[in-house]
Protein backbone atom coordinates (compact mmCIF):
# COMPACT_ATOMS: atom_id res chain seq x y z
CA UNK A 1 107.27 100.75 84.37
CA UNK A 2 107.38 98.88 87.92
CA UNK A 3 104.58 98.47 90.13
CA UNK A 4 104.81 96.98 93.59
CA UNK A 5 102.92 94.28 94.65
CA UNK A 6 102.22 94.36 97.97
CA UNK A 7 100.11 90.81 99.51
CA UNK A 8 98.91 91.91 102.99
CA UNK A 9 96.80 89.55 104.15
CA UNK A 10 93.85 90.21 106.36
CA UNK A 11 93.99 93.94 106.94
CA UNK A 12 90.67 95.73 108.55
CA UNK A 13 88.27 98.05 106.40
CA UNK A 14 89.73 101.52 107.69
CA UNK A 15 93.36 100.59 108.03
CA UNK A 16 93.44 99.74 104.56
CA UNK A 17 91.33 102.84 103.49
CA UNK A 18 94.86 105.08 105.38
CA UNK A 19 96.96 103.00 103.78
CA UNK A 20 95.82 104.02 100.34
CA UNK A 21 95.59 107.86 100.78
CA UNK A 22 98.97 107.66 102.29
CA UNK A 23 100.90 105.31 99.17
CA UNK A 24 98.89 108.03 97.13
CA UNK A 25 100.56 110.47 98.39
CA UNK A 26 103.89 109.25 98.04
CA UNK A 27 102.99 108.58 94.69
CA UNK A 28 102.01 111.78 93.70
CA UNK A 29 105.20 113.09 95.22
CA UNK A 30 107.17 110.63 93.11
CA UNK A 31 108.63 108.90 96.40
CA UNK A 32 106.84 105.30 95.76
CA UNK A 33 106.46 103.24 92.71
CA UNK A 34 102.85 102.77 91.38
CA UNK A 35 101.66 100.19 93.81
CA UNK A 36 98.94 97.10 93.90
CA UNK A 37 97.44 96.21 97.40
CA UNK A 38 96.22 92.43 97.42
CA UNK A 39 94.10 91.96 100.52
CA UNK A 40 91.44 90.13 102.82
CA UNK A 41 89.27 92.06 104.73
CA UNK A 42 87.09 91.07 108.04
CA UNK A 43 83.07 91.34 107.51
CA UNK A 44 82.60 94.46 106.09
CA UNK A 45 79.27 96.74 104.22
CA UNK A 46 81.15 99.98 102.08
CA UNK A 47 78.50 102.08 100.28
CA UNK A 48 80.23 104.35 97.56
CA UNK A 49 79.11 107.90 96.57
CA UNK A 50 75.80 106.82 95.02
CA UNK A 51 74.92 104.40 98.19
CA UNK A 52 71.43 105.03 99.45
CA UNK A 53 70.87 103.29 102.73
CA UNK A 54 67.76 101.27 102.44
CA UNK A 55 70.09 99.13 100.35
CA UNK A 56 71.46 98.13 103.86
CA UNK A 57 68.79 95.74 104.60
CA UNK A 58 70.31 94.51 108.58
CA UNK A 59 69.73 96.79 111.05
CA UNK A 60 72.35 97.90 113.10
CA UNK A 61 72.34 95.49 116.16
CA UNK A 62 72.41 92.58 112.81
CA UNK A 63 75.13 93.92 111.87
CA UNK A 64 76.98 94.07 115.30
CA UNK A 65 75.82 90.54 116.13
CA UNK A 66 77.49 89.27 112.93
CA UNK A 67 80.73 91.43 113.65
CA UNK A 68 79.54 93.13 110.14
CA UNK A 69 81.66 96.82 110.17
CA UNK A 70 80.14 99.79 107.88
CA UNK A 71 81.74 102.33 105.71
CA UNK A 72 80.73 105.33 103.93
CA UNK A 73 83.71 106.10 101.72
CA UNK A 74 84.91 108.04 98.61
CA UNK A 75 84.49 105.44 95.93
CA UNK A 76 82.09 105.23 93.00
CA UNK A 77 78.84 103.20 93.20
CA UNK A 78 76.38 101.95 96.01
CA UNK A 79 76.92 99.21 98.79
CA UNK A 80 79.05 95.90 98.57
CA UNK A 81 80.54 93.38 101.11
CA UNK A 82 84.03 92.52 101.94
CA UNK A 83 85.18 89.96 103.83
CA UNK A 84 87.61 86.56 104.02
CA UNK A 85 87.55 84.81 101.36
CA UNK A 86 87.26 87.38 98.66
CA UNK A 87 90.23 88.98 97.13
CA UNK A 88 90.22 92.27 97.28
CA UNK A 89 92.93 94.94 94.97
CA UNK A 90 93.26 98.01 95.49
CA UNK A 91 95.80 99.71 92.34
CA UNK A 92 97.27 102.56 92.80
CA UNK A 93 98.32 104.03 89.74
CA UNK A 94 98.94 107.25 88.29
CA UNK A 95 96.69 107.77 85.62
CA UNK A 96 96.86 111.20 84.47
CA UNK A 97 100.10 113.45 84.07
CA UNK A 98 100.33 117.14 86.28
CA UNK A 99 97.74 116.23 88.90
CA UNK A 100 95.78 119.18 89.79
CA UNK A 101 95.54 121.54 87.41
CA UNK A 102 95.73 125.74 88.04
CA UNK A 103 92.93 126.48 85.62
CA UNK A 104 90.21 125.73 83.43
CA UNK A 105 89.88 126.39 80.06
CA UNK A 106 89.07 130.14 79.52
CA UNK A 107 91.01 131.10 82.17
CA UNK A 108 89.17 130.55 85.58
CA UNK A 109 90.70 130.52 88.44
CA UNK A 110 89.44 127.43 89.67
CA UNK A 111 91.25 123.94 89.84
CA UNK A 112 90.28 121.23 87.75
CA UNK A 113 90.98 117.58 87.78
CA UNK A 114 93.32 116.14 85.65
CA UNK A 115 92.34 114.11 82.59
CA UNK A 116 92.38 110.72 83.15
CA UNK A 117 90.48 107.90 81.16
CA UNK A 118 88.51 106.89 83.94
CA UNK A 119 85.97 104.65 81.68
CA UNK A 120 89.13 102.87 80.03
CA UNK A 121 90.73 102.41 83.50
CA UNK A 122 87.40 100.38 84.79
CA UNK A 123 87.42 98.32 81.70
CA UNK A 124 90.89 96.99 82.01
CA UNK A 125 90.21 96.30 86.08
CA UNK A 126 87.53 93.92 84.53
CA UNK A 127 89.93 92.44 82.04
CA UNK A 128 92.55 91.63 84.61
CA UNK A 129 89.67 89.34 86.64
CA UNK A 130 87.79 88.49 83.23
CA UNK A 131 91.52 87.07 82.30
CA UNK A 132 92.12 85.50 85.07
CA UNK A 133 89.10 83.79 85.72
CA UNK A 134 89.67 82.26 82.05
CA UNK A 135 92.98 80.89 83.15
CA UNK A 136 91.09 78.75 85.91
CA UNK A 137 88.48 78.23 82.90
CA UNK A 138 85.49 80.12 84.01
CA UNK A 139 84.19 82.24 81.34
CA UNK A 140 82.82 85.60 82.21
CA UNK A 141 82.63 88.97 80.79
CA UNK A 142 81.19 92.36 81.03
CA UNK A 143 77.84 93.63 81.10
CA UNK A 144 76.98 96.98 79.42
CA UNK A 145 75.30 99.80 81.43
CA UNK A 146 77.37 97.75 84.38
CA UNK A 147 80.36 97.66 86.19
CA UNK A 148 81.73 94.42 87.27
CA UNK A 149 82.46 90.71 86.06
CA UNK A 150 79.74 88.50 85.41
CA UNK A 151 79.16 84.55 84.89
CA UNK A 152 76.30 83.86 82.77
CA UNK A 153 73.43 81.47 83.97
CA UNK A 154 75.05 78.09 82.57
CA UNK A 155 78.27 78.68 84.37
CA UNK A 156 76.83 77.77 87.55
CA UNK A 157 75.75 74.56 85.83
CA UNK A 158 77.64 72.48 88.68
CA UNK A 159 76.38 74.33 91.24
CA UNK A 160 74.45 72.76 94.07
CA UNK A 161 73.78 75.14 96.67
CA UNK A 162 72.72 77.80 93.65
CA UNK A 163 69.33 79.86 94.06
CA UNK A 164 67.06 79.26 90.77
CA UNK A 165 67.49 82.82 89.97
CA UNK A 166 70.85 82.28 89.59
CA UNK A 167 70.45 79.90 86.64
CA UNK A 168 67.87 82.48 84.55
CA UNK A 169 70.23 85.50 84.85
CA UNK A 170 73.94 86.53 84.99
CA UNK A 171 75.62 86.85 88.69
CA UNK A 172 78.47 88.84 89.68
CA UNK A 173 81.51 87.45 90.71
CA UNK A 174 83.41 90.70 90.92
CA UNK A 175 83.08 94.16 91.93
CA UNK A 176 84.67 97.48 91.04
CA UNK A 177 84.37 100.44 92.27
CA UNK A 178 86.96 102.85 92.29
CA UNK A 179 88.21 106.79 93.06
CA UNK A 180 90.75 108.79 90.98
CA UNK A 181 91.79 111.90 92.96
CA UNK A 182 92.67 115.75 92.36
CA UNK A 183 96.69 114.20 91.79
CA UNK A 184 95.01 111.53 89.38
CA UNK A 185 95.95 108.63 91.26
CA UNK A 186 93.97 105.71 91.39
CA UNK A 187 92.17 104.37 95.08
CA UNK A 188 89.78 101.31 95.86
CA UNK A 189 89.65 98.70 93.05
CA UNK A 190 88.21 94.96 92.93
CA UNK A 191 86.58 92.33 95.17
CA UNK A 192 86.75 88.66 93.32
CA UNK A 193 84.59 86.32 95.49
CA UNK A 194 86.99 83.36 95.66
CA UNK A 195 85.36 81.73 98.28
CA UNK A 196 83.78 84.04 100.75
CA UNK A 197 80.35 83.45 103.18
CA UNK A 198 77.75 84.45 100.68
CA UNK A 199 74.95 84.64 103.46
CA UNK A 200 76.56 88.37 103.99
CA UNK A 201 74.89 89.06 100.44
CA UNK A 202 71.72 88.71 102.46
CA UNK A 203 72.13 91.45 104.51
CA UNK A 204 72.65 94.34 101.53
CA UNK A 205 70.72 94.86 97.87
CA UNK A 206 74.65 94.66 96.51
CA UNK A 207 75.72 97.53 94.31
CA UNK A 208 72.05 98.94 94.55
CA UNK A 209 71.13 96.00 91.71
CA UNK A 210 67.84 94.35 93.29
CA UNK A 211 67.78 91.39 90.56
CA UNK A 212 71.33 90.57 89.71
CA UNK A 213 72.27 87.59 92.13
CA UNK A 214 75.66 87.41 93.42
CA UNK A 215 78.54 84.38 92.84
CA UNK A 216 81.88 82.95 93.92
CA UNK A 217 84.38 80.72 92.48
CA UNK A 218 83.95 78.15 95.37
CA UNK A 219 80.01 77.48 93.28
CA UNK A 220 81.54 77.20 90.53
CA UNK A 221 85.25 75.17 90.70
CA UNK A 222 85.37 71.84 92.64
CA UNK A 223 88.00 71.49 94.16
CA UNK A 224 88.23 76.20 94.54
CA UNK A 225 91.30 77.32 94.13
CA UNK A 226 93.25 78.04 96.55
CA UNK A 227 93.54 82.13 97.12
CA UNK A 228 97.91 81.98 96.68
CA UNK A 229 97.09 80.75 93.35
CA UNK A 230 94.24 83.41 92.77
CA UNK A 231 96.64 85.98 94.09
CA UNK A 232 99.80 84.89 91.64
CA UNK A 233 97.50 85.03 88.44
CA UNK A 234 95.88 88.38 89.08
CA UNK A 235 99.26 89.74 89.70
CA UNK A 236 101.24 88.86 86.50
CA UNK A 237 97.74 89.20 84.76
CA UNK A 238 97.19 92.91 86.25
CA UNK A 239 100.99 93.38 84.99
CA UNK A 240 99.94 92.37 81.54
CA UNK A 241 97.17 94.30 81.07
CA UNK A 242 98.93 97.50 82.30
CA UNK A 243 102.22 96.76 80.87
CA UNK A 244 103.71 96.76 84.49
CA UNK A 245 106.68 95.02 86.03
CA UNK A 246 104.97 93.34 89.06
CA UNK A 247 107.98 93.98 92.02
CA UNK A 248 107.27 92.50 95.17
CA UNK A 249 107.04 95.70 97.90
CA UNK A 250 107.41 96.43 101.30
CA UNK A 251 105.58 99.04 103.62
């Protein structure tokens, strides 16, 4: 099947958060192609569903003076950062058949959601950046009982600027956290940390994980590559994985 690719640059938190629920739409309604967003966004804290908000450890004039916005959205898991210099994806997909459904089992008269593989969808996010990351020859892999891509302590070998904890334990490179709604259709997605500020780490306990430190391609590739060349290989690698045709879009 197609999916459209759509690379929009630096786009802020909440335009980006319309965006989606409006491609959804038209996806549900069979008037747009499933549909990748590649992205940037400006400083930015999102806490998911399970975000508790002593994991927000700046107080709110921090987080003004650093030009640091905060959202509460619809997304699974606790708090992560956003901003330049991470790639951020947000798929699109349909990943159930019917959408909302008129009944459950038994016959009540309440709506259920449709059945999607929502496990199997999360693993194949972190295959497309677990992939891709081994095409720039960074190994990295899963963790179980976690979501996310992780680098284990001798990766960051040639790391200078690296914490000690980050050579006794694995660090994330990549985030996921996503949404499938009452039509099944996939929202949010990934963050890869290319080469973003990772001071903004300070300011949250990311993804409510106190001892897991955090990571970025710049620690780890000298010279990092450049984010066109991150954003070519996770397209035709997310086409791979879900047997797409990656189609440039438009809006």
């Amino acid at each position: 099947q197609i999916c459209n690719v759509m690379r929009l640059g630096m786009v802020p938190y909440e335009q980006a958060w319309q965006l989606q629920q409006t491609y959804a739409t038209e996806i549900a309604g069979g008037e747009r192609p499933p549909t990748l967003l590649l992205l940037e966004h400006p400083p930015t804290y999102t806490f998911g569903r399970r975000g508790r908000a002593e994991n927000l450890l700046w107080d709110e004039a921090e987080c003004a003076r650093r030009g640091i916005a905060v959202h509460w959205v619809d997304r699974g898991g606790d708090v992560t950062y956003h901003g330049p210099g991470q790639l951020v994806g947000y798929p699109l997909l349909p990943l159930a058949p019917g959408g909302l459904q008129a009944g459950l089992p038994g016959g009540s008269a309440q709506p259920r959601m449709p059945q999607a593989d929502y496990i199997g969808y999360l693993r194949k996010l972190e295959e497309v950046i677990i992939l891709t990351l081994a095409r720039l020859g960074v190994p990295s892999g899963q963790i179980e009982g976690l979501t996310g891509v992780w680098v284990q302590p001798h990766v960051l070998s040639r790391c200078v600027d690296c914490q000690p904890e980050q050579r006794q334990r694995p660090s994330k490179i990549a985030a996921i956290g996503v949404k499938v709604d009452v039509r099944g259709i996939s929202r949010h997605g990934f963050a890869l940390n290319v080469d973003p500020d990772m001071s903004y780490w300070e300011g949250i306990i990311g993804c409510g994980l106190k001892d897991y430190p955090v990571t970025s391609l710049a620690e780890i590739l000298h010279p990092t590559p450049e984010m066109e060349q991150i954003l070519g290989l996770v397209t035709s690698i997310f086409g791979d994985v879900f047997d797409c045709q990656m189609i440039a879009g438009s809006k």
